[in-house]
Protein backbone atom coordinates (compact mmCIF):
# COMPACT_ATOMS: atom_id res chain seq x y z
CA UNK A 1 0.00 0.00 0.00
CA UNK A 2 1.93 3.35 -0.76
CA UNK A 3 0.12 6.65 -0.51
CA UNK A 4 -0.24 8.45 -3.87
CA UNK A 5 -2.09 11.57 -4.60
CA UNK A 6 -5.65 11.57 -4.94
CA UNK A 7 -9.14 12.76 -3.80
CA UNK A 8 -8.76 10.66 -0.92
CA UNK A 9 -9.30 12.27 3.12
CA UNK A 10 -5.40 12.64 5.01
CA UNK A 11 -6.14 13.36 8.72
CA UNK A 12 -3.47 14.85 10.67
CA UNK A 13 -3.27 14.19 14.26
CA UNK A 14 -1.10 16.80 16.32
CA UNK A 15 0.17 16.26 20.03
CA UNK A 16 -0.17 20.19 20.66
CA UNK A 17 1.09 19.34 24.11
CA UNK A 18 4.57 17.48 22.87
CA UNK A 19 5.06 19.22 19.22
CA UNK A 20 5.71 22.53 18.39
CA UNK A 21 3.81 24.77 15.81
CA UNK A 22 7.09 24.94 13.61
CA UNK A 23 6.59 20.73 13.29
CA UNK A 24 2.87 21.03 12.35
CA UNK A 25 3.36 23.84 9.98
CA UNK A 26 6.46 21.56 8.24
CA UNK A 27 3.75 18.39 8.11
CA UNK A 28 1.03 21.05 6.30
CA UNK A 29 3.99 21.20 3.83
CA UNK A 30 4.78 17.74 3.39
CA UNK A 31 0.79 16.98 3.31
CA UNK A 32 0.32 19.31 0.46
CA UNK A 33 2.26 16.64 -1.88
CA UNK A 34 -0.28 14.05 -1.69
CA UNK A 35 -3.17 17.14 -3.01
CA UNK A 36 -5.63 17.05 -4.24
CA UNK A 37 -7.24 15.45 -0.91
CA UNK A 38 -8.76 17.13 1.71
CA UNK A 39 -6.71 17.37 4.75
CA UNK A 40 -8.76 17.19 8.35
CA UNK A 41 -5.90 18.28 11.13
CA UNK A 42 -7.09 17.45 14.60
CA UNK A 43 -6.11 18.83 18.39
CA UNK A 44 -6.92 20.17 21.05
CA UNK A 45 -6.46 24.20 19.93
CA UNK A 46 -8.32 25.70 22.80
CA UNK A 47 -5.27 24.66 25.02
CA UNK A 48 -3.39 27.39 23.50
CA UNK A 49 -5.26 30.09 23.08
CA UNK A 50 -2.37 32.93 23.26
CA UNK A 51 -0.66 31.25 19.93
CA UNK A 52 -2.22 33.95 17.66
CA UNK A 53 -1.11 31.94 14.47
CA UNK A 54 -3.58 29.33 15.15
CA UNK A 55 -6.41 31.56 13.32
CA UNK A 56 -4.04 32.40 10.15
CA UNK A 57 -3.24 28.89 10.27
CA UNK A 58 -6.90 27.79 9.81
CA UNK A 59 -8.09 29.98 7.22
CA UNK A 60 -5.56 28.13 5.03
CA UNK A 61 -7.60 26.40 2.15
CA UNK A 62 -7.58 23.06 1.36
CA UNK A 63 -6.98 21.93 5.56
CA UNK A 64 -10.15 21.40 7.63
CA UNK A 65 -9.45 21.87 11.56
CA UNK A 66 -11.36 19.67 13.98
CA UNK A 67 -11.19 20.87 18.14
CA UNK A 68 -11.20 17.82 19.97
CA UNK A 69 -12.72 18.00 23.79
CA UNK A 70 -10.72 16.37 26.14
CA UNK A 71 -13.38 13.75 28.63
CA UNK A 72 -11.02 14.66 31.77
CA UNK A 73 -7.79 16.38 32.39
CA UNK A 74 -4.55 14.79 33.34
CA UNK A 75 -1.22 14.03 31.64
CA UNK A 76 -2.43 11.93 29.26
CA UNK A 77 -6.14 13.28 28.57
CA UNK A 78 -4.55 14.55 25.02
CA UNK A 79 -3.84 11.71 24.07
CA UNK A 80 -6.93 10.08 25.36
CA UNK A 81 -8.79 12.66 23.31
CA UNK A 82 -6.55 12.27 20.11
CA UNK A 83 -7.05 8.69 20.06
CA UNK A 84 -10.87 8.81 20.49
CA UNK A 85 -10.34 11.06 17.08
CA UNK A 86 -8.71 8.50 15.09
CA UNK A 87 -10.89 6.01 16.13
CA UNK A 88 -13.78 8.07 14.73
CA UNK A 89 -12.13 9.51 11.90
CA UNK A 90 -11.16 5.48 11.26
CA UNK A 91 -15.07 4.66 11.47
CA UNK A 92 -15.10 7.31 8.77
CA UNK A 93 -12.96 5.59 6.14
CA UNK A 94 -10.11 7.51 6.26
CA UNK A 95 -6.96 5.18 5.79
CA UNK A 96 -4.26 7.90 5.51
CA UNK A 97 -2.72 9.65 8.85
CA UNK A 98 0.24 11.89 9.74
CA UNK A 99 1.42 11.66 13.41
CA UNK A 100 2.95 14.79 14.90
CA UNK A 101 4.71 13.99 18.46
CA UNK A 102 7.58 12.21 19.93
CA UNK A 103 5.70 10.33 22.70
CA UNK A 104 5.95 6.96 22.33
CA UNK A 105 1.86 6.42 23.67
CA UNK A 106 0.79 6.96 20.65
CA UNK A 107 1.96 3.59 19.65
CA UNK A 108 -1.72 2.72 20.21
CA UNK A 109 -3.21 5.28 18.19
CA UNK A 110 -1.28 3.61 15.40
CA UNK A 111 -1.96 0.03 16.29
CA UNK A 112 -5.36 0.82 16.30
CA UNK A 113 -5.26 2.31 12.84
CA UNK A 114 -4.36 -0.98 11.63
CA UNK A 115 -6.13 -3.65 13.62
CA UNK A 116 -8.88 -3.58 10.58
CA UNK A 117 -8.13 -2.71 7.42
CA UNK A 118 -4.47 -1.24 7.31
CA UNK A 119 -4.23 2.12 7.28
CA UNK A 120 -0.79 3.91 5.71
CA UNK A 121 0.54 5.92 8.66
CA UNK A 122 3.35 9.05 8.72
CA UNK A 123 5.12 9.59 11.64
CA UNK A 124 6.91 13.03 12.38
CA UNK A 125 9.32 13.67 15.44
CA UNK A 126 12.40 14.71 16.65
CA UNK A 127 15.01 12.30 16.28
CA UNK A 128 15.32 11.53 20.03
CA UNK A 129 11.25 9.48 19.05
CA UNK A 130 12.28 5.82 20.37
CA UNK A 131 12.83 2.46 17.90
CA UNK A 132 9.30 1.19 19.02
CA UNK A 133 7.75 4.63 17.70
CA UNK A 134 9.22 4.60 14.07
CA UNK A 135 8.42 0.84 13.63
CA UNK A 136 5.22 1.46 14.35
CA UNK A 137 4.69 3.56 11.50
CA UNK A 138 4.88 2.94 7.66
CA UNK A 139 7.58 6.04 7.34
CA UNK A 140 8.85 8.48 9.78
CA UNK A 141 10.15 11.78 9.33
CA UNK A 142 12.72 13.78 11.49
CA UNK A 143 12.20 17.09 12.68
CA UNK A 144 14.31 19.24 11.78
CA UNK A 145 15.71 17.34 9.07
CA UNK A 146 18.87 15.77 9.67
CA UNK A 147 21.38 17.25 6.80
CA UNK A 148 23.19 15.15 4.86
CA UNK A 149 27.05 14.42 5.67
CA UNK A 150 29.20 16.07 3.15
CA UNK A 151 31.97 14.09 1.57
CA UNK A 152 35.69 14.56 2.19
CA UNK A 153 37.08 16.39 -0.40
CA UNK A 154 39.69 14.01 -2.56
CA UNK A 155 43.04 14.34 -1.77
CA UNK A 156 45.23 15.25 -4.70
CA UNK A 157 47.41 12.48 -6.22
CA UNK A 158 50.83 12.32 -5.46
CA UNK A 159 53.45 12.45 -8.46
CA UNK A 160 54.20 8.57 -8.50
CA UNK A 161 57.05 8.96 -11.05
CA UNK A 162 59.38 11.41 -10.16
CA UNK A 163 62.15 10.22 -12.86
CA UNK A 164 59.38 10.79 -15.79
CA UNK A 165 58.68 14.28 -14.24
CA UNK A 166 62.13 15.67 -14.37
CA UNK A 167 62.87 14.03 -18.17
CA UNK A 168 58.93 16.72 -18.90
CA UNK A 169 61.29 19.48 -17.03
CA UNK A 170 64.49 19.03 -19.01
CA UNK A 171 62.78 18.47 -22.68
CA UNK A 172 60.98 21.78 -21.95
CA UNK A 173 64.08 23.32 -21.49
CA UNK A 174 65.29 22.11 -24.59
CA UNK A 175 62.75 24.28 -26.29
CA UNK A 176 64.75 27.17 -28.68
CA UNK A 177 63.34 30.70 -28.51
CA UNK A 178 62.70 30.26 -31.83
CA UNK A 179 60.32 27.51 -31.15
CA UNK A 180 59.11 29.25 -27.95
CA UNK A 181 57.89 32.73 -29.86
CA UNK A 182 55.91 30.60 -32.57
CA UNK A 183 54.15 28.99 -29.54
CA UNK A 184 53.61 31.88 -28.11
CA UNK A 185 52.11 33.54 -31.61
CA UNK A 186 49.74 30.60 -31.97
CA UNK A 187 48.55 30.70 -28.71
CA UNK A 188 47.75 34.34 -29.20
CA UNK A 189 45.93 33.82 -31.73
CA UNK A 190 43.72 30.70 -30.61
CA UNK A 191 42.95 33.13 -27.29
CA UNK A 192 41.98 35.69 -29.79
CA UNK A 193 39.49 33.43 -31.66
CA UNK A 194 38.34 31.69 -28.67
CA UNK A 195 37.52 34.81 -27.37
CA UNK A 196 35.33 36.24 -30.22
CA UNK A 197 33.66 32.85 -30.48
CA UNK A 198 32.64 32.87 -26.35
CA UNK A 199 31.28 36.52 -27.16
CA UNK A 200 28.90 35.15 -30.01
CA UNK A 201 27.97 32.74 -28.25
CA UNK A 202 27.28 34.65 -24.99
CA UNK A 203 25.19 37.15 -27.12
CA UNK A 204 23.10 33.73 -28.61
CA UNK A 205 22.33 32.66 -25.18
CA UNK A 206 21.56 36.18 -23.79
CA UNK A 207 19.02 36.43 -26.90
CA UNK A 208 17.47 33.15 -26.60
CA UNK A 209 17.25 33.35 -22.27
CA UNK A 210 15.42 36.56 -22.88
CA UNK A 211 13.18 34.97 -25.49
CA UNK A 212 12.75 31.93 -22.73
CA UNK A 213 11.78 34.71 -20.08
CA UNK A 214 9.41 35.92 -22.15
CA UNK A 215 7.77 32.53 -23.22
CA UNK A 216 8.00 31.68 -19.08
CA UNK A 217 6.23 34.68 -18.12
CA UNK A 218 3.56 34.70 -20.48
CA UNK A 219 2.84 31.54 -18.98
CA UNK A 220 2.98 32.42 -16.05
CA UNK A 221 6.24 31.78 -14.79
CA UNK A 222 8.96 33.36 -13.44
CA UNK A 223 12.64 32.44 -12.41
CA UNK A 224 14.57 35.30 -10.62
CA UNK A 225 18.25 34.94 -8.79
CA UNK A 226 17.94 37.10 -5.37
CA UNK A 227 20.68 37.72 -3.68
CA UNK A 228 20.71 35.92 -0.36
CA UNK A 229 19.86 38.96 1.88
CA UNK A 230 16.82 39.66 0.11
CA UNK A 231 16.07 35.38 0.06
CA UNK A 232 16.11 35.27 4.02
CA UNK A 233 13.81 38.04 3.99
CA UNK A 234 11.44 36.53 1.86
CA UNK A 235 11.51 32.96 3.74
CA UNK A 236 10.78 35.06 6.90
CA UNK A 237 8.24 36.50 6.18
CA UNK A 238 6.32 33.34 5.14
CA UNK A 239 7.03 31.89 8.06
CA UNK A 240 5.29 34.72 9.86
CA UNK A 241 2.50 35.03 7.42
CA UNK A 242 2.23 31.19 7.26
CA UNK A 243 1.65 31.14 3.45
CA UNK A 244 3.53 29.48 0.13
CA UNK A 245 6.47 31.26 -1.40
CA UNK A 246 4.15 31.60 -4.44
CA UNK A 247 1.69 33.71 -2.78
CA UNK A 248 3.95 35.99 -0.99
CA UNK A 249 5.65 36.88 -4.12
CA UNK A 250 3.06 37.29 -6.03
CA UNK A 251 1.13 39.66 -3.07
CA UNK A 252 4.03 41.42 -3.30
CA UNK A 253 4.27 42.26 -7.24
CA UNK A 254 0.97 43.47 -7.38
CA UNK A 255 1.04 45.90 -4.65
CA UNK A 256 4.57 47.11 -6.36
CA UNK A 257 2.31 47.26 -9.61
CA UNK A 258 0.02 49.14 -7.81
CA UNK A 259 2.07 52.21 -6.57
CA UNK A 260 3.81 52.12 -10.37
CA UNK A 261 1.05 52.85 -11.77
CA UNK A 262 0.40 55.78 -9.23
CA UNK A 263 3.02 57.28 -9.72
């Protein structure tokens, strides 16, 4: 069973209490992948009411957000709650889950979820979640994500035959001045041609990249280099207004529009 996109229901079940909104907000991204499908994220939001991105965060379309009431209050009446969730949402049909928390009692939740018919079951966490956690899921996904080791850079080869090395050396200084200025007047002369034939060619591939711009903005596309400064002020800002790069870009060029054609 492998979970491929369709018009199928993905419920999301978040341990508000163990994960924070940074994890939830990367598992909306991941989530979006599997579109279309509509997306039913449950918790318990009332227990935080002073997070003032929970309200942004719901008027995002495409998710549905479900308040779950806790029966009594405790350590563990979250996940009480959250389980009585699946099991409904379960009842429902829905096959597909992502997992948000690192607390390895919701094991259950995800036996449960396949006690029936199997159910095809995301887990994310931080990467301290136990063994018992990830094998109880079909994948799991670390938060933050781990980067990848770089390779050591190759060490240069060592000259393994000094005695040919020296016999290059002395045949190069063999060479008459005669034999030297000829080289010399040929390489000029290659440079000279290389030269004018890397300027045609840059002028080709300026021509046809601005005919590709063209062609990719009429269709509505757009690739721009920003310089980094300007990149990590556009990723923070959609982190703080919790929407995709495409939207925040394009909110942006239409307000510039806007005062252009004011002025």
């Amino acid at each position: 069973m492998t979970l491929d996109s369709s018009n199928e229901v993905v419920a999301i079940l978040y341990d508000i209490e163990n994960a924070p909104f940074e994890m939830l907000n990367y598992t909306l991204g991941k989530a979006r992948r599997y579109q279309p499908c509509r997306t039913i994220v449950v918790s318990d939001w009332e227990a935080r009411p002073e997070q003032k991105r929970w309200e942004k965060l719901m008027r995002r379309p495409g998710f549905t957000f479900r308040q779950i009431s806790r029966t009594y209050h405790g350590k563990n009446s979250l996940d009480s709650a959250i389980y009585d969730s699946a099991k409904l949402l379960y009842d429902e049909g829905v096959r597909r889950f992502f997992i948000i928390t690192t607390d390895s009692d919701f094991v259950r939740i995800a036996e449960y979820l396949n006690s029936d018919t199997p159910s095809y079951i995301i887990g994310v966490g931080t990467k301290q979640a136990s063994e018992t956690l990830r094998n109880a899921y079909d994948e799991f996904m670390v938060y933050p994500p781990e980067e990848k080791e770089k390779k050591p850079a190759r060490k240069p080869k060592a000259v393994k035959d000094e005695a040919k090395q020296e016999k290059k050396t002395t045949k190069a200084a063999k060479e008459t001045t005669a034999t030297k200025t000829a080289k010399t007047v040929k390489e000029t002369k290659a440079a000279k041609t290389a030269k004018m034939e890397k300027a045609v060619k840059t002028a080709k591939n300026a021509k046809a990249a601005k005919s590709e711009d063209n062609a990719a903005l009429s269709e509505g596309n757009l690739t721009v280099k920003l310089p980094r400064t300007l990149r990590e002020t556009l990723q923070e800002r959609q982190a703080a207004e919790g929407v995709s790069i495409d939207e925040l870009v394009t909110y942006l060029l239409m307000r510039g529009m806007a005062r252009w054609v004011e002025d």
